[in-house]
Protein backbone atom coordinates (compact mmCIF):
# COMPACT_ATOMS: atom_id res chain seq x y z
CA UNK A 1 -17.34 5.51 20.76
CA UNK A 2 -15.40 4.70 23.95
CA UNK A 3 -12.55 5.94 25.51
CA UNK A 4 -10.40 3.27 24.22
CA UNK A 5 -11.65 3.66 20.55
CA UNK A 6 -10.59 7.02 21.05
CA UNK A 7 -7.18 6.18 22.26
CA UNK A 8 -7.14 3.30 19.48
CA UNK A 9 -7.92 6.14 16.93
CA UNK A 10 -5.32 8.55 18.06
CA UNK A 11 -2.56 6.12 17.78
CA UNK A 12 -3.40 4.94 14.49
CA UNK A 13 -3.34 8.29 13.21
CA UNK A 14 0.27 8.20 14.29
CA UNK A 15 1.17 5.28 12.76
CA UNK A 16 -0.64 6.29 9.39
CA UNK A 17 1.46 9.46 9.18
CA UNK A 18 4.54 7.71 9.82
CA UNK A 19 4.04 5.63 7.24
CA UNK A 20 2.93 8.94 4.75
CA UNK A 21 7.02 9.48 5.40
CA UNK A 22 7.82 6.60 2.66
CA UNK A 23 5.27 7.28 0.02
CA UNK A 24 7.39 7.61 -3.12
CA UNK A 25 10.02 5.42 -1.65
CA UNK A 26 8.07 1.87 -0.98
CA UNK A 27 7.35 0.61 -4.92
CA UNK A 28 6.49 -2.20 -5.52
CA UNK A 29 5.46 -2.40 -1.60
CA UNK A 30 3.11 -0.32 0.04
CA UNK A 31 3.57 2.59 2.46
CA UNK A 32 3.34 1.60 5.70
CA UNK A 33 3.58 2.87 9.46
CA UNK A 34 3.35 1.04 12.96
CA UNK A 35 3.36 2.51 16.46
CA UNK A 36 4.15 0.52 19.58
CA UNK A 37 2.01 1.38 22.88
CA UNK A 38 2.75 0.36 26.50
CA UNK A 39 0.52 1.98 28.93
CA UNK A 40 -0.32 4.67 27.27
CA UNK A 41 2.94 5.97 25.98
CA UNK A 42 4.65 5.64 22.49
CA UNK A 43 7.71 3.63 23.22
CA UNK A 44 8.41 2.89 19.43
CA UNK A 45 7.63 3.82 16.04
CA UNK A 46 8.37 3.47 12.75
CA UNK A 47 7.95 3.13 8.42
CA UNK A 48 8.91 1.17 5.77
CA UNK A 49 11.17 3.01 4.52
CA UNK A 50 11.94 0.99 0.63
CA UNK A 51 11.78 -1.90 -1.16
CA UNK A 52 14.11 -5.17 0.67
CA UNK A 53 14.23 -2.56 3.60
CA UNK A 54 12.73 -3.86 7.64
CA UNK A 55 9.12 -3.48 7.58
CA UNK A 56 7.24 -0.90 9.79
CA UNK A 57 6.66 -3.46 12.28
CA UNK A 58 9.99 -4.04 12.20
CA UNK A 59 11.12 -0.69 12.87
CA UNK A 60 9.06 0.11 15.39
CA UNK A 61 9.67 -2.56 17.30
CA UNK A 62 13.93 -2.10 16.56
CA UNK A 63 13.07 1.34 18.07
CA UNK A 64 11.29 0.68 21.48
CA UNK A 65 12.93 2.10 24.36
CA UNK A 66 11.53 -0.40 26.95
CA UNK A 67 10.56 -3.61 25.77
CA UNK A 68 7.45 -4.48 23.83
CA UNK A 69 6.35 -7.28 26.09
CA UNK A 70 2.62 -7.24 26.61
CA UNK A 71 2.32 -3.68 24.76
CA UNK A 72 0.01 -2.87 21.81
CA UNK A 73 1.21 -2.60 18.44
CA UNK A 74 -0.68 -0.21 15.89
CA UNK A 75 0.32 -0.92 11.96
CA UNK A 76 -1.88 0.64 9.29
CA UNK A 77 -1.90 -2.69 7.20
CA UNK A 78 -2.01 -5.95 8.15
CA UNK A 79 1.52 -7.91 9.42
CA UNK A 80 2.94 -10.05 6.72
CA UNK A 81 2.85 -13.99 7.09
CA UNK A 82 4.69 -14.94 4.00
CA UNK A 83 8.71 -14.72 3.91
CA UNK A 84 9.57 -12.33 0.97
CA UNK A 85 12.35 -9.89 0.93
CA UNK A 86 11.88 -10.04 4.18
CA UNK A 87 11.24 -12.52 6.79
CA UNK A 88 7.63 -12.56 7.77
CA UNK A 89 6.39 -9.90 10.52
CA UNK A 90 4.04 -11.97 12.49
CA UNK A 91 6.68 -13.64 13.47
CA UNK A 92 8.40 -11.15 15.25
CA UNK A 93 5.46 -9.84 16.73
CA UNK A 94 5.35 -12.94 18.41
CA UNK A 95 8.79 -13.36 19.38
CA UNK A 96 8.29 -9.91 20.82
CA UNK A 97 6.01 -10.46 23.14
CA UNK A 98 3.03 -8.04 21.89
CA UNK A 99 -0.08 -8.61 23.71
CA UNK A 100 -2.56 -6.97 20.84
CA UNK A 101 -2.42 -5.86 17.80
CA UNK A 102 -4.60 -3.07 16.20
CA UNK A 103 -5.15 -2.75 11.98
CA UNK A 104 -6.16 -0.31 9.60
CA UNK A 105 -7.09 -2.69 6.92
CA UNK A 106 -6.50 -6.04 5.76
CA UNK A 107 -4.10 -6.66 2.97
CA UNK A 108 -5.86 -6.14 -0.75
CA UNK A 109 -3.89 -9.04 -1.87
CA UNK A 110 -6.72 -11.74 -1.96
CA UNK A 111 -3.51 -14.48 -1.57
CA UNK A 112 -2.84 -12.80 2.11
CA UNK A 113 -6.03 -10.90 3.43
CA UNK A 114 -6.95 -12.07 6.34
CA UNK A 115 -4.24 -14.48 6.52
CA UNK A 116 -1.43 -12.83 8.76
CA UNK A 117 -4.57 -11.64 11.41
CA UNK A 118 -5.54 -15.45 11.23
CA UNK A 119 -1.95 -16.69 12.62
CA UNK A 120 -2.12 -13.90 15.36
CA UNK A 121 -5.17 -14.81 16.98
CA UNK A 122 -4.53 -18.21 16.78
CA UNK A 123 -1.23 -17.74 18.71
CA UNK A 124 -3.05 -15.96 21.07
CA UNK A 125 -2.60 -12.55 20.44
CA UNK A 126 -5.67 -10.15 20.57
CA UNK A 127 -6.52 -8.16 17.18
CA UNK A 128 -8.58 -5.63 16.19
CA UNK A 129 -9.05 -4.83 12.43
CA UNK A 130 -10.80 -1.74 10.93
CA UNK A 131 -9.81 0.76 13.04
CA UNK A 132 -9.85 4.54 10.31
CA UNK A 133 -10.06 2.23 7.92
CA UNK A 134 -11.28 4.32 5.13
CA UNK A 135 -7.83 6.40 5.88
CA UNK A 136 -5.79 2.68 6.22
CA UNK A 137 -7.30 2.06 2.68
CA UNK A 138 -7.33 5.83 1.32
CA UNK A 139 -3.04 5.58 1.96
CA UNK A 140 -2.30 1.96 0.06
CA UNK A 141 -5.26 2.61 -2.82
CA UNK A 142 -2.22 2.50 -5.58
CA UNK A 143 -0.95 -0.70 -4.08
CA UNK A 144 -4.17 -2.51 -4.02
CA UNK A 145 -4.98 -1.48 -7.64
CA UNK A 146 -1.89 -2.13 -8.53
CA UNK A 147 -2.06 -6.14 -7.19
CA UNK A 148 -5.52 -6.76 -8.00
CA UNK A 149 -5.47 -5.26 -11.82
CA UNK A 150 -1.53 -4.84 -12.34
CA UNK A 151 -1.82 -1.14 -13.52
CA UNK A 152 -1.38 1.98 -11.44
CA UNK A 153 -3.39 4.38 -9.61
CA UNK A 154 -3.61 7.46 -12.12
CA UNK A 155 -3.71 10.66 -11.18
CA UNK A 156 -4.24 13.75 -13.77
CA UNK A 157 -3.36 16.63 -12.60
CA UNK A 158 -3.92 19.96 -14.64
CA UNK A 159 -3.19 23.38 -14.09
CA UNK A 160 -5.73 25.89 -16.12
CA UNK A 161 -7.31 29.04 -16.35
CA UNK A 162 -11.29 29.57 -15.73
CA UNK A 163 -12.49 29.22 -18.94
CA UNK A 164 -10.39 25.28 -19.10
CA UNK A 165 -6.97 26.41 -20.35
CA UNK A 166 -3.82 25.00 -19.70
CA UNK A 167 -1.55 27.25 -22.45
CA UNK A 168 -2.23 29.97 -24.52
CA UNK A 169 -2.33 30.41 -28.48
CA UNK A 170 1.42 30.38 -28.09
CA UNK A 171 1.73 26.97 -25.84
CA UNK A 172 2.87 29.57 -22.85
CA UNK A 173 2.00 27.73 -19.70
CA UNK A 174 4.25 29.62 -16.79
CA UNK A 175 2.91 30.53 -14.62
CA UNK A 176 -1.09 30.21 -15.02
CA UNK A 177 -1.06 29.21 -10.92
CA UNK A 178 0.82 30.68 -8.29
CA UNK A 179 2.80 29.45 -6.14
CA UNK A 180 1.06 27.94 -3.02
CA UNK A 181 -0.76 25.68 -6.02
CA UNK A 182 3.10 25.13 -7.60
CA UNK A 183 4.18 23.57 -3.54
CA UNK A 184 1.24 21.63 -3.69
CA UNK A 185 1.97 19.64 -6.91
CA UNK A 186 5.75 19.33 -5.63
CA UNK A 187 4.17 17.41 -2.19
CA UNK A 188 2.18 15.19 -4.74
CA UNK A 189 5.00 14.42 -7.20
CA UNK A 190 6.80 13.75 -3.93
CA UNK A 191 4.71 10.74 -3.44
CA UNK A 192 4.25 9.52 -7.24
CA UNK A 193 6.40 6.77 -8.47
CA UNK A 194 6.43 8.26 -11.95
CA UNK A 195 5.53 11.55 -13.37
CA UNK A 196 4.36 11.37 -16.72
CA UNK A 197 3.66 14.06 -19.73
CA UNK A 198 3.45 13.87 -23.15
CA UNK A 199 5.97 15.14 -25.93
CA UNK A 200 4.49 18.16 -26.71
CA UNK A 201 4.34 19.44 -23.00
CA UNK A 202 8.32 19.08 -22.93
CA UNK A 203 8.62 20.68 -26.54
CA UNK A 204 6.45 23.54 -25.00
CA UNK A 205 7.89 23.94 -21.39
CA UNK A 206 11.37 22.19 -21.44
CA UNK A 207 10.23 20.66 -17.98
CA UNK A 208 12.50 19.14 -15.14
CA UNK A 209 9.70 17.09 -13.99
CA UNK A 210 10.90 15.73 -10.73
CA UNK A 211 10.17 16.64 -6.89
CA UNK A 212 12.14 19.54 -5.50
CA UNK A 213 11.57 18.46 -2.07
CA UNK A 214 14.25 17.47 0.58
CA UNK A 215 14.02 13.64 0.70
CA UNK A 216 12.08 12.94 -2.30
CA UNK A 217 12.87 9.69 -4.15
CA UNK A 218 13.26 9.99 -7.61
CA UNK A 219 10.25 8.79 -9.92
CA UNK A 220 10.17 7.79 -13.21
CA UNK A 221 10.04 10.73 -15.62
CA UNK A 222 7.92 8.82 -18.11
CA UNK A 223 7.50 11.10 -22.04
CA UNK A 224 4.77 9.76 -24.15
CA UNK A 225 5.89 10.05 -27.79
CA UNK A 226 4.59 8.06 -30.27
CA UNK A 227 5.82 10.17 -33.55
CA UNK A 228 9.34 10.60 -31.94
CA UNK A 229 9.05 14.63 -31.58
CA UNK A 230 11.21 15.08 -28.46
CA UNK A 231 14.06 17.10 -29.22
CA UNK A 232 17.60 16.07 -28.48
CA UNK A 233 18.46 18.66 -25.82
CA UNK A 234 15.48 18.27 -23.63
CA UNK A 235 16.08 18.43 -20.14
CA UNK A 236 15.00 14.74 -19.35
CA UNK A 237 17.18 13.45 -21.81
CA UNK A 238 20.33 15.19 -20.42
CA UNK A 239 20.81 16.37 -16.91
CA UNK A 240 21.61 13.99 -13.94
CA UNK A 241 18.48 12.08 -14.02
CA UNK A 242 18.35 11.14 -17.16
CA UNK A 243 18.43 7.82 -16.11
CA UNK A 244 14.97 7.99 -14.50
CA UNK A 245 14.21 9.01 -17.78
CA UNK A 246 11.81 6.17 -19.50
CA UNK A 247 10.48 7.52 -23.54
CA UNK A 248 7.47 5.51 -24.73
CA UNK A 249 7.10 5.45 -28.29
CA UNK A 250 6.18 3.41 -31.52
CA UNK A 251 9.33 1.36 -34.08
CA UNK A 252 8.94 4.41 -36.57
CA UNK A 253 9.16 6.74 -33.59
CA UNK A 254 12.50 4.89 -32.21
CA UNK A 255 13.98 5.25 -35.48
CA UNK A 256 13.52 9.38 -35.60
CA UNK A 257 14.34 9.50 -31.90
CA UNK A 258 17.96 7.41 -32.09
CA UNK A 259 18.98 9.32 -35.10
CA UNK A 260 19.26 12.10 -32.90
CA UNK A 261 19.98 10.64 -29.59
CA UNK A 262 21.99 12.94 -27.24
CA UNK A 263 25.52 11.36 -26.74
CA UNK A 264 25.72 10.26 -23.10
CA UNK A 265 22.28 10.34 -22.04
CA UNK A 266 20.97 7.41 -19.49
CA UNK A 267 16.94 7.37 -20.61
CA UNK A 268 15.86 4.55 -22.06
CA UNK A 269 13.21 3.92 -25.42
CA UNK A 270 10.54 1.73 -24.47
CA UNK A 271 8.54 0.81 -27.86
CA UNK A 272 5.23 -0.30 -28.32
CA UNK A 273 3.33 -1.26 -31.97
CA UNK A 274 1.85 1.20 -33.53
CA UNK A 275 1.98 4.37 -35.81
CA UNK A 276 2.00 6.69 -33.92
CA UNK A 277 -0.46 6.48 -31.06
CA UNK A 278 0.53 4.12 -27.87
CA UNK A 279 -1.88 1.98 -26.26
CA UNK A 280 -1.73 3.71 -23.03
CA UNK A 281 -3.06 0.58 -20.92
CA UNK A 282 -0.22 -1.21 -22.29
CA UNK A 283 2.41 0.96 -21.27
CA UNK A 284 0.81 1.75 -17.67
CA UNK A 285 0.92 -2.26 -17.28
CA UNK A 286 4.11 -2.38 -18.44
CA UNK A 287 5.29 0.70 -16.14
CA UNK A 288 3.99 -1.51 -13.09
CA UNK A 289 5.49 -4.68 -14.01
CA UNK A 290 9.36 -3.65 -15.03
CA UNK A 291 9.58 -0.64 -12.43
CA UNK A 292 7.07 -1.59 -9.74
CA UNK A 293 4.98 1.96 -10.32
CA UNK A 294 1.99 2.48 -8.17
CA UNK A 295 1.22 5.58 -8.52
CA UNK A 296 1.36 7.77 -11.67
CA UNK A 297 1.08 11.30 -12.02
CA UNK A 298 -0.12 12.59 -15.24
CA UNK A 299 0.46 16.07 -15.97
CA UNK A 300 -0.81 16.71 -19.63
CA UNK A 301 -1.02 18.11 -22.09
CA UNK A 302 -4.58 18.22 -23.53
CA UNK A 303 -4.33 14.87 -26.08
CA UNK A 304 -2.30 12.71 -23.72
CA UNK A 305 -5.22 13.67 -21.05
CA UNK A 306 -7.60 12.77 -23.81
CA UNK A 307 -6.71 9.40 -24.23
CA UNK A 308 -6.51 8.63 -20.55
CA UNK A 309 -9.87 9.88 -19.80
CA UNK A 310 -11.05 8.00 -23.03
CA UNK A 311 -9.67 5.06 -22.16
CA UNK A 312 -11.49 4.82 -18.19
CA UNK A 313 -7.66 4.88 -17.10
CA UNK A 314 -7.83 7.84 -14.35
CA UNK A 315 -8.45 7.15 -11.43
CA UNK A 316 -8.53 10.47 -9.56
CA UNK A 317 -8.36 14.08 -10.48
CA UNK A 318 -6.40 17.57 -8.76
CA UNK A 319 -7.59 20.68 -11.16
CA UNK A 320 -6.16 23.73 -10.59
CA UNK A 321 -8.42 26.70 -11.21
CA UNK A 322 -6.59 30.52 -11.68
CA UNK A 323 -8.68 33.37 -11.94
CA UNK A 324 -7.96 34.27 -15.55
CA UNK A 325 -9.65 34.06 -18.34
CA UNK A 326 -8.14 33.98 -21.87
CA UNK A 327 -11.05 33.58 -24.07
CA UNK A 328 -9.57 32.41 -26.81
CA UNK A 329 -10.75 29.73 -29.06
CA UNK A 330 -6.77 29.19 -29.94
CA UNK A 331 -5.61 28.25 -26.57
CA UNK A 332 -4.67 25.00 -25.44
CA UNK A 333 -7.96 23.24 -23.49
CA UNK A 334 -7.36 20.52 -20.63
CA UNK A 335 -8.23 17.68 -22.63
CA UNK A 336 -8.89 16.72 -26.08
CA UNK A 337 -9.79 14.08 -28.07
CA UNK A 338 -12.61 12.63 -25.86
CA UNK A 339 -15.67 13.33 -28.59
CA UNK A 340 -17.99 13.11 -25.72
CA UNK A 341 -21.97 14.22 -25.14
CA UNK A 342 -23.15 15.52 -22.29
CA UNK A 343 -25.01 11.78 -21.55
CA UNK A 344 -21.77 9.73 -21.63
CA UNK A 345 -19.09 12.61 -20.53
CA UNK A 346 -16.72 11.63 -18.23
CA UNK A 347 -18.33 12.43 -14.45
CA UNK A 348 -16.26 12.19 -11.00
CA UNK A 349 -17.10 12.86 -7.74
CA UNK A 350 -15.64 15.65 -5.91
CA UNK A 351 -13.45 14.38 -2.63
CA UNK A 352 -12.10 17.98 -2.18
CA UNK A 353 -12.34 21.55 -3.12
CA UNK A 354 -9.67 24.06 -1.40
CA UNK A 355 -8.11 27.86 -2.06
CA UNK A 356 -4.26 27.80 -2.24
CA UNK A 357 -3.19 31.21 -2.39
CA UNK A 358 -5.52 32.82 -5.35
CA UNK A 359 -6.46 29.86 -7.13
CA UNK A 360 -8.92 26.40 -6.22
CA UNK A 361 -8.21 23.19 -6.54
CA UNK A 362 -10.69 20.45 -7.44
CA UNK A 363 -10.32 16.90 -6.82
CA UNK A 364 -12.19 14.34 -7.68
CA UNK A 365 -12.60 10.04 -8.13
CA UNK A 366 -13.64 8.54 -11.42
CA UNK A 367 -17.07 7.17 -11.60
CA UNK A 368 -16.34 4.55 -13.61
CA UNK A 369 -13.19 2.84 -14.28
CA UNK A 370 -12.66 0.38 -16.98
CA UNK A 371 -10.27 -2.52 -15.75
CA UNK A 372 -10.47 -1.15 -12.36
């Protein structure tokens, strides 16, 4: 590669970690970051910051200290043409006076790919598409799932001991990691639009499931409970976010659960038919339509994991491996319910393996995704 693929390169790894600054902010839009260039130096830069917010185009150019004229504008996805929210960005690239324009990737919307790079050139400005565009496409993959199939990217994430235990005999789950593995699920619940468990894990753990991080937005807190088991003073039911608080159950379960409804709580009782189990590709579908969810974190236990898996509905995996064994044929394993063989088990390819303080994590993409 040349010297200005290089330079190209550098910049756009600027731009795609200012746009990493709004992931868990951006839903139903997709993260995005854009750096403005003029002879070599960054004279602006900026990320969409939420939903109805400027665009990172937008901010970026707001933000140069000289003026844009004739400068070179890196943006990790391609410029809007289409007035939304938001009037459309090609627009004021033009109006700006930006000479080129460099892109991760196109947009995954089939309506606009290609369409907003089209106008550009045709006004005259130069553009270059592709540039890290495996890391352009890596950043926005919940977004482009999300518009092509209208579900979310689904992430499992499982904490367990060596021998594939998340809990003991006793459902005791804290702490089987430490905690350089405990910071790393807090930076990926930072950028999750919803976290999601099912009722037994908050019978269990009482958990506060939400990201502890300065600056965090706040993601749905999404309990799967079919039967309507969630007690009445569980923590997502009654503290300060209970609001962010969504319970997905079946009519019977409603019934149980708004006999014994906490007085004042904010969550809402989403219900879906059934006895007792939930058609989890329903709800997921429904999560992206009514809240705009692109990305959601699963985080057990073992029969909500089950159904996922069973269902094709994960889409990547973080494992967390401790170095304990419990041996104990008692103890709670990572999923269940799958009634797979060893032919038709449910394979993914590794993307990363990594030691974080005593214990290894292990992700992973699905092979095969159904509806995906």
């Amino acid at each position: 590669m040349g010297l200005a693929s290089e330079t190209d390169k550098r910049f756009m790894r600027l731009a795609l970690a200012c746009a990493r600054r709004g992931e868990g902010h951006t839903r139903p839009n997709p993260p995005v970051g854009a750096v403005v260039v003029s002879r070599g130096r960054v004279i602006g830069q900026g990320f969409h910051r939420r939903a109805g917010e400027a665009h990172a185009e937008v901010e970026a150019i707001r933000a140069c200290r000289v003026s844009p004229r004739g400068a070179t504008l890196y943006v990790t996805l391609e410029p809007c043409s289409t007035t939304g929210r938001t009037p459309p960005c090609t627009e004021l690239i033009l109006r700006s006076g930006i000479a080129r324009v460099v892109v991760a990737c196109e947009d995954p919307n089939p309506k606009h790919a290609g369409r907003g790079l089209a106008w550009l050139r045709a006004k005259g400005v130069a553009v270059e598409c592709g540039i890290l565009e495996p890391d352009g496409r890596a950043l926005i993959e919940p977004f482009g799932k999300q518009i092509v199939t209208g579900l979310p990217w689904v992430t499992l994430k499982l904490a367990m001991t060596m021998d594939g235990r998340i809990a003991d005999r006793d459902g005791r789950s804290k702490w089987i990691t430490g905690a350089p593995a405990r910071a790393w699920v807090q930076q990926l619940r930072r950028r999750a639009d919803a976290i999601m468990v099912g009722a037994g894990t908050v019978i269990a753990d009482d958990p506060e499931l939400r990201c502890r991080l300065r600056g965090a937005g706040e993601a749905c807190r999404v309990i799967v409970d079919g039967a309507g088991r969630l007690p009445p003073r569980a923590r997502v039911l009654n503290d300060a976010w209970s609001g962010h608080t969504l319970v997905a159950t079946t009519a019977a379960g409603a019934r149980r659960l708004r006999r014994r409804w906490p007085a004042g709580s904010a969550a809402s009782i989403w219900e879906f038919p059934g006895d007792t189990k939930i058609a989890m590709r329903d709800l997921l579908r429904r999560l992206a339509r009514e809240t705009g969810a692109l990305h959601v974190v699963c985080e057990g236990g073992a029969d909500l994991a089950g159904t996922l898996a069973r269902a094709g509905l994960i889409d990547d995996y973080a494992f967390f491996y401790a170095p304990l064994l419990l041996g104990d044929d008692a103890a709670r394993p990572a999923l269940r319910g799958m009634d797979r063989r060893l032919r038709d088990g449910e394979r993914f390819g590794i993307t990363q393996i990594r030691r974080l303080g005593n214990d290894l994590l292990v992700r992973g993409l699905a092979l095969r995704r159904n509806g995906c």
